[in-house]
PDB file of N, CA and C in Angstrom:
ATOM      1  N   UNK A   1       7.866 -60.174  71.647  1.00  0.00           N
ATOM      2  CA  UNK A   1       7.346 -59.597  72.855  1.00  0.00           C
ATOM      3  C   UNK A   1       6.509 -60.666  73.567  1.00  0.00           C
ATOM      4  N   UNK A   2       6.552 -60.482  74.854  1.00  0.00           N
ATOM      5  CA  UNK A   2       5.479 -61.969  75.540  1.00  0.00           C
ATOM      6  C   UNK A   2       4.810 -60.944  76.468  1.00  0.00           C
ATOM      7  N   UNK A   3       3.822 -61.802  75.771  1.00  0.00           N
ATOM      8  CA  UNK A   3       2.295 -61.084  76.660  1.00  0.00           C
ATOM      9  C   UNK A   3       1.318 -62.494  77.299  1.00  0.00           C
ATOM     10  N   UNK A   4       0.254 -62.160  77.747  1.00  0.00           N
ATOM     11  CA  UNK A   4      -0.642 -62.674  78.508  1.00  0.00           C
ATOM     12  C   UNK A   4      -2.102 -63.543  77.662  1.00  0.00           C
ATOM     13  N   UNK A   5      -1.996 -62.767  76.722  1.00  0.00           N
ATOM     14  CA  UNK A   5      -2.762 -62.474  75.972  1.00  0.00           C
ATOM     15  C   UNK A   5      -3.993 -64.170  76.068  1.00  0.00           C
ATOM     16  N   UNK A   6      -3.010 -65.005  75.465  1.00  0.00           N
ATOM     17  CA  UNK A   6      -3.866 -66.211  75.482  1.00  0.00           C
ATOM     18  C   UNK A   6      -4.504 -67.059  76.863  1.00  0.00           C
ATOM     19  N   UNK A   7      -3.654 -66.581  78.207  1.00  0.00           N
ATOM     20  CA  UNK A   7      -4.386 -66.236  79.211  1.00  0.00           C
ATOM     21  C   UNK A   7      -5.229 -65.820  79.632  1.00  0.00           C
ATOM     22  N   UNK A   8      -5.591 -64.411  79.279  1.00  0.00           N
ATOM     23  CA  UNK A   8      -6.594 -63.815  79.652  1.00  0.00           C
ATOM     24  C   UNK A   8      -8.009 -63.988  78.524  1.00  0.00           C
ATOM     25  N   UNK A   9      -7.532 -63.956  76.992  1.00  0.00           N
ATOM     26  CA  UNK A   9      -8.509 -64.870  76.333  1.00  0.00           C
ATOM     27  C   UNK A   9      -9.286 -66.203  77.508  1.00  0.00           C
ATOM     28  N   UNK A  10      -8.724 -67.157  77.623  1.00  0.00           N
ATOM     29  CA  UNK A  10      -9.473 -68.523  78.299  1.00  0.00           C
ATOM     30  C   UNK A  10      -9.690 -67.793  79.623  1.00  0.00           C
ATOM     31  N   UNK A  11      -9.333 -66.784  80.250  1.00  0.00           N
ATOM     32  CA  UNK A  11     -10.161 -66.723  81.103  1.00  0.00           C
ATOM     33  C   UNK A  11     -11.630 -66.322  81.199  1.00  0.00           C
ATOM     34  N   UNK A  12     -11.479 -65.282  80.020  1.00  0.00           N
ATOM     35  CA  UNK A  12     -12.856 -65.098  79.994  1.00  0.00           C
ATOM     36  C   UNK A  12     -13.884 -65.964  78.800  1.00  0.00           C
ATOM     37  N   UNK A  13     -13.035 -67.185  78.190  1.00  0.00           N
ATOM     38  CA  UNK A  13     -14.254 -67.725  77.431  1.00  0.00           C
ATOM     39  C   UNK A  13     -14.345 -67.750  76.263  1.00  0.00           C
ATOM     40  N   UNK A  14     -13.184 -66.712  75.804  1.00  0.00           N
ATOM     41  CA  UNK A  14     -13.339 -66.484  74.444  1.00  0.00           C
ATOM     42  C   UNK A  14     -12.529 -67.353  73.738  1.00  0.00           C
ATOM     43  N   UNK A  15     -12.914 -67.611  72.233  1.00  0.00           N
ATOM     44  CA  UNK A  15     -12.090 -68.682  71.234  1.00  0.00           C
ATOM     45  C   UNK A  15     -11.066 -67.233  70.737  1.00  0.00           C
ATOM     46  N   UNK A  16     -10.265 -67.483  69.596  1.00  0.00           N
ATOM     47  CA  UNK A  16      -9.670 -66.431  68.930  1.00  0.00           C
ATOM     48  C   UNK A  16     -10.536 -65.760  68.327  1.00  0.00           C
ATOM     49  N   UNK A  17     -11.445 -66.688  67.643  1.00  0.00           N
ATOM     50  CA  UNK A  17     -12.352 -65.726  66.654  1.00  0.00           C
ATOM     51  C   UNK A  17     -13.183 -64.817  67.404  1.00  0.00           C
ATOM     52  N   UNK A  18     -13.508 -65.081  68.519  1.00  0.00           N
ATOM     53  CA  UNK A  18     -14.736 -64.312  69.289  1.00  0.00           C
ATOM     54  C   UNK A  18     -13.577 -62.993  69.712  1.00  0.00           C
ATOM     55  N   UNK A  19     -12.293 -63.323  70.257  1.00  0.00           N
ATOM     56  CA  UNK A  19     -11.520 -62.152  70.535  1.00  0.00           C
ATOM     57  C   UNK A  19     -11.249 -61.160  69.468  1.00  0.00           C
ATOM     58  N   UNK A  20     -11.151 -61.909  68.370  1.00  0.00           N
ATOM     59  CA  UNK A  20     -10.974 -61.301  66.788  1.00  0.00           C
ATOM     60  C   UNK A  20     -11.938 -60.379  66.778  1.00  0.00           C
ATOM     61  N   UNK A  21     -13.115 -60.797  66.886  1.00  0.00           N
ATOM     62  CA  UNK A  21     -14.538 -60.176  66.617  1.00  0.00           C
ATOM     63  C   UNK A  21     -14.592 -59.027  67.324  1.00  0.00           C
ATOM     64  N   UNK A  22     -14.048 -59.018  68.444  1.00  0.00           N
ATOM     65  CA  UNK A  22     -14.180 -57.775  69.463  1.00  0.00           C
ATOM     66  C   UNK A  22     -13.241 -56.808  69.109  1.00  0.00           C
ATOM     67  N   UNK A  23     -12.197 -56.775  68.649  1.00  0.00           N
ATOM     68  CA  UNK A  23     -11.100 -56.287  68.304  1.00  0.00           C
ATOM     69  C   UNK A  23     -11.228 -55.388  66.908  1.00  0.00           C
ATOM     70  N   UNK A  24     -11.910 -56.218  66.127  1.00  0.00           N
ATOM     71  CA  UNK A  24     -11.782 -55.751  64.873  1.00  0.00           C
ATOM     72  C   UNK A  24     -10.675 -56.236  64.113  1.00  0.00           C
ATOM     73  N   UNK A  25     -10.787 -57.339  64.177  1.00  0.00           N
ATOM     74  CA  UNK A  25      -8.832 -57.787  63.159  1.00  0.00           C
ATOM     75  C   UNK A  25      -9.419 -59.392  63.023  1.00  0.00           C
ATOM     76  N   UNK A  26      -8.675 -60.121  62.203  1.00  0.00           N
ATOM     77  CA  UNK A  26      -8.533 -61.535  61.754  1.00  0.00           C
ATOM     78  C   UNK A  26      -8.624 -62.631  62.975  1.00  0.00           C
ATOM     79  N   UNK A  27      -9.000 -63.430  62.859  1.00  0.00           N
ATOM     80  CA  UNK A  27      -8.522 -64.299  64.256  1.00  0.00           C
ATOM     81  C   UNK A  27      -7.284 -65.025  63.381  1.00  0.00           C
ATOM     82  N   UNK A  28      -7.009 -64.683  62.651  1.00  0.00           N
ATOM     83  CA  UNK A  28      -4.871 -65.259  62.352  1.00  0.00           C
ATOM     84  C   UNK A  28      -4.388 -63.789  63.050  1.00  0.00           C
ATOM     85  N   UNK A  29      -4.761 -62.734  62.993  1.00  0.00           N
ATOM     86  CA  UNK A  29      -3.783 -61.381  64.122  1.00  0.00           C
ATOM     87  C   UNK A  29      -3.824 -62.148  65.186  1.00  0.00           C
ATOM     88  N   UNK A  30      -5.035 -62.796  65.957  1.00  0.00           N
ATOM     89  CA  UNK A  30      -5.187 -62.895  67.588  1.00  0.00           C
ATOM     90  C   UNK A  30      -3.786 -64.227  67.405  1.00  0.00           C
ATOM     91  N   UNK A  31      -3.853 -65.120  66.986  1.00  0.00           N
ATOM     92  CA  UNK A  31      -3.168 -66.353  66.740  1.00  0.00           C
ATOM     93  C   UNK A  31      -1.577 -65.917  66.893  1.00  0.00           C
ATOM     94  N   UNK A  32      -1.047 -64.854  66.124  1.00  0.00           N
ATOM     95  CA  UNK A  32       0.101 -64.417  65.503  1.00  0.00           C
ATOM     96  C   UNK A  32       0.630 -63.628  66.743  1.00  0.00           C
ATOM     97  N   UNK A  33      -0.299 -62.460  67.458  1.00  0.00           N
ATOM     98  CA  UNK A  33      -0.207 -62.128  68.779  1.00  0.00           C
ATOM     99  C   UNK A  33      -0.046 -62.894  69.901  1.00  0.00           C
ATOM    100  N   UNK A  34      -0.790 -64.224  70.314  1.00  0.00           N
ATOM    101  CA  UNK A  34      -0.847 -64.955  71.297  1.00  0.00           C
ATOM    102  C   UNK A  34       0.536 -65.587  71.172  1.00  0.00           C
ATOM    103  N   UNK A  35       0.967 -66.313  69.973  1.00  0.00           N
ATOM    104  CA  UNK A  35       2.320 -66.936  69.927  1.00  0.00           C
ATOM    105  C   UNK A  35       3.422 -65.954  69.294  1.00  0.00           C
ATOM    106  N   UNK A  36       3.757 -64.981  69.683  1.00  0.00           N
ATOM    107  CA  UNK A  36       4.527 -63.907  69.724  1.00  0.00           C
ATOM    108  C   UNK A  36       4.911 -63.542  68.308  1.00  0.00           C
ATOM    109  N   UNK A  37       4.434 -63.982  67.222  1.00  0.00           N
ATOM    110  CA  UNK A  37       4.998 -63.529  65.774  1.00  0.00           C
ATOM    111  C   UNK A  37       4.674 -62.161  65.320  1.00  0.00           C
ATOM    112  N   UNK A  38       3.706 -61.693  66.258  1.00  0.00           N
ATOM    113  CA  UNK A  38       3.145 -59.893  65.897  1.00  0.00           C
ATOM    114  C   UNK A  38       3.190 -59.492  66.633  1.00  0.00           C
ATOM    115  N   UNK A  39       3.808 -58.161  67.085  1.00  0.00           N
ATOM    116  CA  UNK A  39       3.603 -57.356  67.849  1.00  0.00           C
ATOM    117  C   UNK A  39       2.928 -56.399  67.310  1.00  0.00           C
ATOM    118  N   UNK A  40       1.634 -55.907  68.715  1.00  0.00           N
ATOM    119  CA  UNK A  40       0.570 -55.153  68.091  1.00  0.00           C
ATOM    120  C   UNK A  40       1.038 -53.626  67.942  1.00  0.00           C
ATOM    121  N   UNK A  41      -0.040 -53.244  66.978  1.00  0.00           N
ATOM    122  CA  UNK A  41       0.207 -51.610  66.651  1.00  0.00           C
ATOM    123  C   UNK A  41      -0.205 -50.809  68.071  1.00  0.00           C
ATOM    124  N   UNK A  42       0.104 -49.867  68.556  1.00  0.00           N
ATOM    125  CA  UNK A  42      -0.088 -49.010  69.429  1.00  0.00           C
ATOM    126  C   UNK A  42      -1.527 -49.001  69.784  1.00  0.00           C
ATOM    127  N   UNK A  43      -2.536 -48.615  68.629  1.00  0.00           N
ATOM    128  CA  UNK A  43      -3.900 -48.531  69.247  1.00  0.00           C
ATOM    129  C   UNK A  43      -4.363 -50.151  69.242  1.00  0.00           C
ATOM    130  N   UNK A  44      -4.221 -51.186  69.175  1.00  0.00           N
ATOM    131  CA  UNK A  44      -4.305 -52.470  69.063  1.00  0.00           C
ATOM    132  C   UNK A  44      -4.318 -52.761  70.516  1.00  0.00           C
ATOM    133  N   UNK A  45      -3.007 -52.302  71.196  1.00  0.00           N
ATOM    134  CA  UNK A  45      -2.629 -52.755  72.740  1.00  0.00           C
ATOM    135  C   UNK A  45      -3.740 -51.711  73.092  1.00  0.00           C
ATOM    136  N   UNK A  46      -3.705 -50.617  72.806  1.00  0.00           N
ATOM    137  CA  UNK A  46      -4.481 -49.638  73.895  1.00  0.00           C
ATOM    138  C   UNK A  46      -5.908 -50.176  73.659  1.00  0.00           C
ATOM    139  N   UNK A  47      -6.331 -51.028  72.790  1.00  0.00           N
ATOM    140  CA  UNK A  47      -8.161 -52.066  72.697  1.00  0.00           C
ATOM    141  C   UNK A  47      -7.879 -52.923  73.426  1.00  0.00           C
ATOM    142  N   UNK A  48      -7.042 -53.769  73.118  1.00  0.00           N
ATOM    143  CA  UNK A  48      -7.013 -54.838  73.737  1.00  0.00           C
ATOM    144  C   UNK A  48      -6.738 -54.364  75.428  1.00  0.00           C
ATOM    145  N   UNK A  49      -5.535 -53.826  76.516  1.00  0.00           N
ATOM    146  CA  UNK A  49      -5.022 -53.007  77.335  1.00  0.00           C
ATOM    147  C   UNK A  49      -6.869 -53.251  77.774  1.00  0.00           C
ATOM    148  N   UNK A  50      -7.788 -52.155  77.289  1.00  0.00           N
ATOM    149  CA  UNK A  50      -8.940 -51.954  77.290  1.00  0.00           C
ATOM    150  C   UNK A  50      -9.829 -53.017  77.947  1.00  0.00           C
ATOM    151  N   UNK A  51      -9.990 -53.672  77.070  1.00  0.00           N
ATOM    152  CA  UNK A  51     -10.773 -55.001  76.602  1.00  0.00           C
ATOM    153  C   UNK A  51     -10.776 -55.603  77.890  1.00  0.00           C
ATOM    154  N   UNK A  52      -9.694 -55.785  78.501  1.00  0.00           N
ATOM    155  CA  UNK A  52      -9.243 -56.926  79.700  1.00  0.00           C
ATOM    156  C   UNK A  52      -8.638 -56.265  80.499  1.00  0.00           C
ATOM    157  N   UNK A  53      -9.183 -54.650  80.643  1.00  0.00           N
ATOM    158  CA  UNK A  53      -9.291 -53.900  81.973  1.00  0.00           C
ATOM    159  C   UNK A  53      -8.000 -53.698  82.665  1.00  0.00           C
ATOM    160  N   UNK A  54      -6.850 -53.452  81.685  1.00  0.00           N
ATOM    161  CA  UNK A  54      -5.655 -53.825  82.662  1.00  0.00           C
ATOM    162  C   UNK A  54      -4.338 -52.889  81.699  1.00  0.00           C
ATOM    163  N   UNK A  55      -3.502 -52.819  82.121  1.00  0.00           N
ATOM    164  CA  UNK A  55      -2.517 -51.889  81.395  1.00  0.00           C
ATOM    165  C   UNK A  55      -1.883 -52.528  80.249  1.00  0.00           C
ATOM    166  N   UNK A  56      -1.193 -51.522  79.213  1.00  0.00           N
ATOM    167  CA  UNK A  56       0.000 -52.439  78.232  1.00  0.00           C
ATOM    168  C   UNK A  56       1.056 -52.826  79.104  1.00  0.00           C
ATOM    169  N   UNK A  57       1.077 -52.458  79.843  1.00  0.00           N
ATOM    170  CA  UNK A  57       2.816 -52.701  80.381  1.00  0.00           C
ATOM    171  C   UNK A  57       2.356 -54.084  81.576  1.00  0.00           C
ATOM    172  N   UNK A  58       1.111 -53.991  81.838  1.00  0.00           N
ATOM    173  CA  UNK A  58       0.871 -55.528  82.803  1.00  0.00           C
ATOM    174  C   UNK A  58       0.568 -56.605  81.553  1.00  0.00           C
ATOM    175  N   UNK A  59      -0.197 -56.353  80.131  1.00  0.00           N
ATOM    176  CA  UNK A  59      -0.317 -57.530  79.042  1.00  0.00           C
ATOM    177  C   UNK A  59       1.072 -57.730  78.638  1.00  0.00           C
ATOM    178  N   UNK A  60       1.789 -56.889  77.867  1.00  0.00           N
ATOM    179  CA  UNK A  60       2.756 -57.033  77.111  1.00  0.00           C
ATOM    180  C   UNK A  60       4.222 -56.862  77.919  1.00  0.00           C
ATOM    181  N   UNK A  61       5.165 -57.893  77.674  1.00  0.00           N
ATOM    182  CA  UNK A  61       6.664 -57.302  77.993  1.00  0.00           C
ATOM    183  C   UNK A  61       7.572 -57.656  76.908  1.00  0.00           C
ATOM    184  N   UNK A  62       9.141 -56.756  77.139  1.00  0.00           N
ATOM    185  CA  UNK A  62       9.993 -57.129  75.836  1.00  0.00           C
ATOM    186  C   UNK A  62      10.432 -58.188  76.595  1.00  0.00           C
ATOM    187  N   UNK A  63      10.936 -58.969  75.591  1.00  0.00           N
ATOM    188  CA  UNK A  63      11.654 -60.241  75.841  1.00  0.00           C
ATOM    189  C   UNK A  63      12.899 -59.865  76.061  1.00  0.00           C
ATOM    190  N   UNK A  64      13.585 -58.760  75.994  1.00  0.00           N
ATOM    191  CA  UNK A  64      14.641 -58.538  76.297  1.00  0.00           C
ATOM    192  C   UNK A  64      14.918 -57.811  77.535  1.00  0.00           C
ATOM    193  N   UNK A  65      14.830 -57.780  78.363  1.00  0.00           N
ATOM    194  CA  UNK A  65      14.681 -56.874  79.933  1.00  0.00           C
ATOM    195  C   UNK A  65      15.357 -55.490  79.885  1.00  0.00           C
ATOM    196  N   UNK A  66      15.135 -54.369  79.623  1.00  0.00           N
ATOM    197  CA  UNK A  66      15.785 -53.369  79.575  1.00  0.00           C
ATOM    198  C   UNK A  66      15.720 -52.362  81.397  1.00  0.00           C
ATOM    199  N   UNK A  67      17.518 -52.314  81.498  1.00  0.00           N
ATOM    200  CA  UNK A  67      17.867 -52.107  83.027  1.00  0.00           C
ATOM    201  C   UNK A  67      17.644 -49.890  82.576  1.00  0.00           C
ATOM    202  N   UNK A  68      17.611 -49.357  83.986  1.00  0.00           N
ATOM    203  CA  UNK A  68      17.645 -48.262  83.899  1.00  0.00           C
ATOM    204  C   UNK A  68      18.461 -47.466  83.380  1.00  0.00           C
ATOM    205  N   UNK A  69      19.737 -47.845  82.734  1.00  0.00           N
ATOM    206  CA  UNK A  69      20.353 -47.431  82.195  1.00  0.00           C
ATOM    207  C   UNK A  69      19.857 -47.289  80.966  1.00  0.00           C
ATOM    208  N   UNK A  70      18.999 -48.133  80.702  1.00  0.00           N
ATOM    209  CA  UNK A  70      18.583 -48.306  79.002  1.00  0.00           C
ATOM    210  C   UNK A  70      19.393 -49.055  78.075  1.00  0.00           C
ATOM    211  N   UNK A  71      19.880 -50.016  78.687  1.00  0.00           N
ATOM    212  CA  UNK A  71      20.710 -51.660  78.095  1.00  0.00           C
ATOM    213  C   UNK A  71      19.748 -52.490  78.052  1.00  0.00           C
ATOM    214  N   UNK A  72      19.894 -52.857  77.077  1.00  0.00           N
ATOM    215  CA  UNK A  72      19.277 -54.195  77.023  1.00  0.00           C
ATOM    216  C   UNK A  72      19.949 -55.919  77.514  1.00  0.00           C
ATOM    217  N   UNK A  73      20.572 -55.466  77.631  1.00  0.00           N
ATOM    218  CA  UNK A  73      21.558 -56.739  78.620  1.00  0.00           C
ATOM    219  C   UNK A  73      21.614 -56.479  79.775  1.00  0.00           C
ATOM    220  N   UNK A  74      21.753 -57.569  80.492  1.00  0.00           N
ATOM    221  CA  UNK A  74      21.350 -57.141  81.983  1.00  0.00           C
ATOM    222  C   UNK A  74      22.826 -58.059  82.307  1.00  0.00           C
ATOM    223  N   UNK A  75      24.273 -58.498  81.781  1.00  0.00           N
ATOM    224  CA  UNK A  75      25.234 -58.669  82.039  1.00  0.00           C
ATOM    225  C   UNK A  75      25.785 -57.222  83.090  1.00  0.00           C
ATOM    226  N   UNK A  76      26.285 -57.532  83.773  1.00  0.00           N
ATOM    227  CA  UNK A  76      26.995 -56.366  84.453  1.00  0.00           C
ATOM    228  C   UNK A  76      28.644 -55.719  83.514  1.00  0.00           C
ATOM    229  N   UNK A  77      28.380 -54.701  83.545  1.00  0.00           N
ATOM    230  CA  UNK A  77      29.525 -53.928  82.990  1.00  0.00           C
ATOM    231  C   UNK A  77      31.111 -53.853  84.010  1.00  0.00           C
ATOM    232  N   UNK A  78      32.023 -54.270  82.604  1.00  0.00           N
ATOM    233  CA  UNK A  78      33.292 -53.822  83.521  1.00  0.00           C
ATOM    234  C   UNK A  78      33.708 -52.227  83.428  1.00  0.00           C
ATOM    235  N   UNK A  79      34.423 -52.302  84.882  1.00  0.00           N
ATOM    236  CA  UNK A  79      34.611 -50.275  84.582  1.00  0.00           C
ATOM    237  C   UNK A  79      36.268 -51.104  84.220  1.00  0.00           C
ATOM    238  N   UNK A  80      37.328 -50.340  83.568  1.00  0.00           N
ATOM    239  CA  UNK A  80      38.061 -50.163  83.349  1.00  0.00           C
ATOM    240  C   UNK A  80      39.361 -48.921  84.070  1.00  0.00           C
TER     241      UNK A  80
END
C-alpha cells in the first residue's frame, strides 16, 4: 500500500521514534509502514488518519488502482 506517511512525519518534525511514541507501537512499525512492508491495522490508520488531521483514504492508497467496477486492472476489457 503507498501512503504519505514519511512525508507528513518530516513535515512536522518528527524522527520515527517520536512518531512511534505518539502512536503507541515500535519505531521498526513506523519504519515498516513508511517503506510499505506493513500495512496498518484498521485502528492504527484511524490514529495515525487522526494524528495528521486528514483522512485514510488521503494517507493511504492500494497500489493496485481499483476501477468502479471493482477490477483491479485498469486494462480495458474485450466484449466479445
Amino acid at each position: 500500500m503507498d501512503n504519505d506517511l514519511r512525508a507528513l512525519r518530516e513535515q512536522h518534525g518528527w524522527t520515527q521514534g517520536a512518531l512511534a511514541d505518539r502512536l503507541g507501537v515500535s519505531r521498526q512499525t513506523v519504519n515498516a509502514l513508511e517503506t510499505g512492508r506493513y500495512d496498518p491495522s484498521l485502528p492504527l490508520a484511524f490514529r495515525l488518519a487522526a494524528l495528521f488531521d486528514t483522512s485514510i483514504e488521503a494517507m493511504f492508497r492500494p497500489e493496485d488502482p481499483i476501477d468502479p467496477a471493482g477490477r483491479t486492472d485498469t486494462a480495458p476489457r474485450r466484449s466479445n
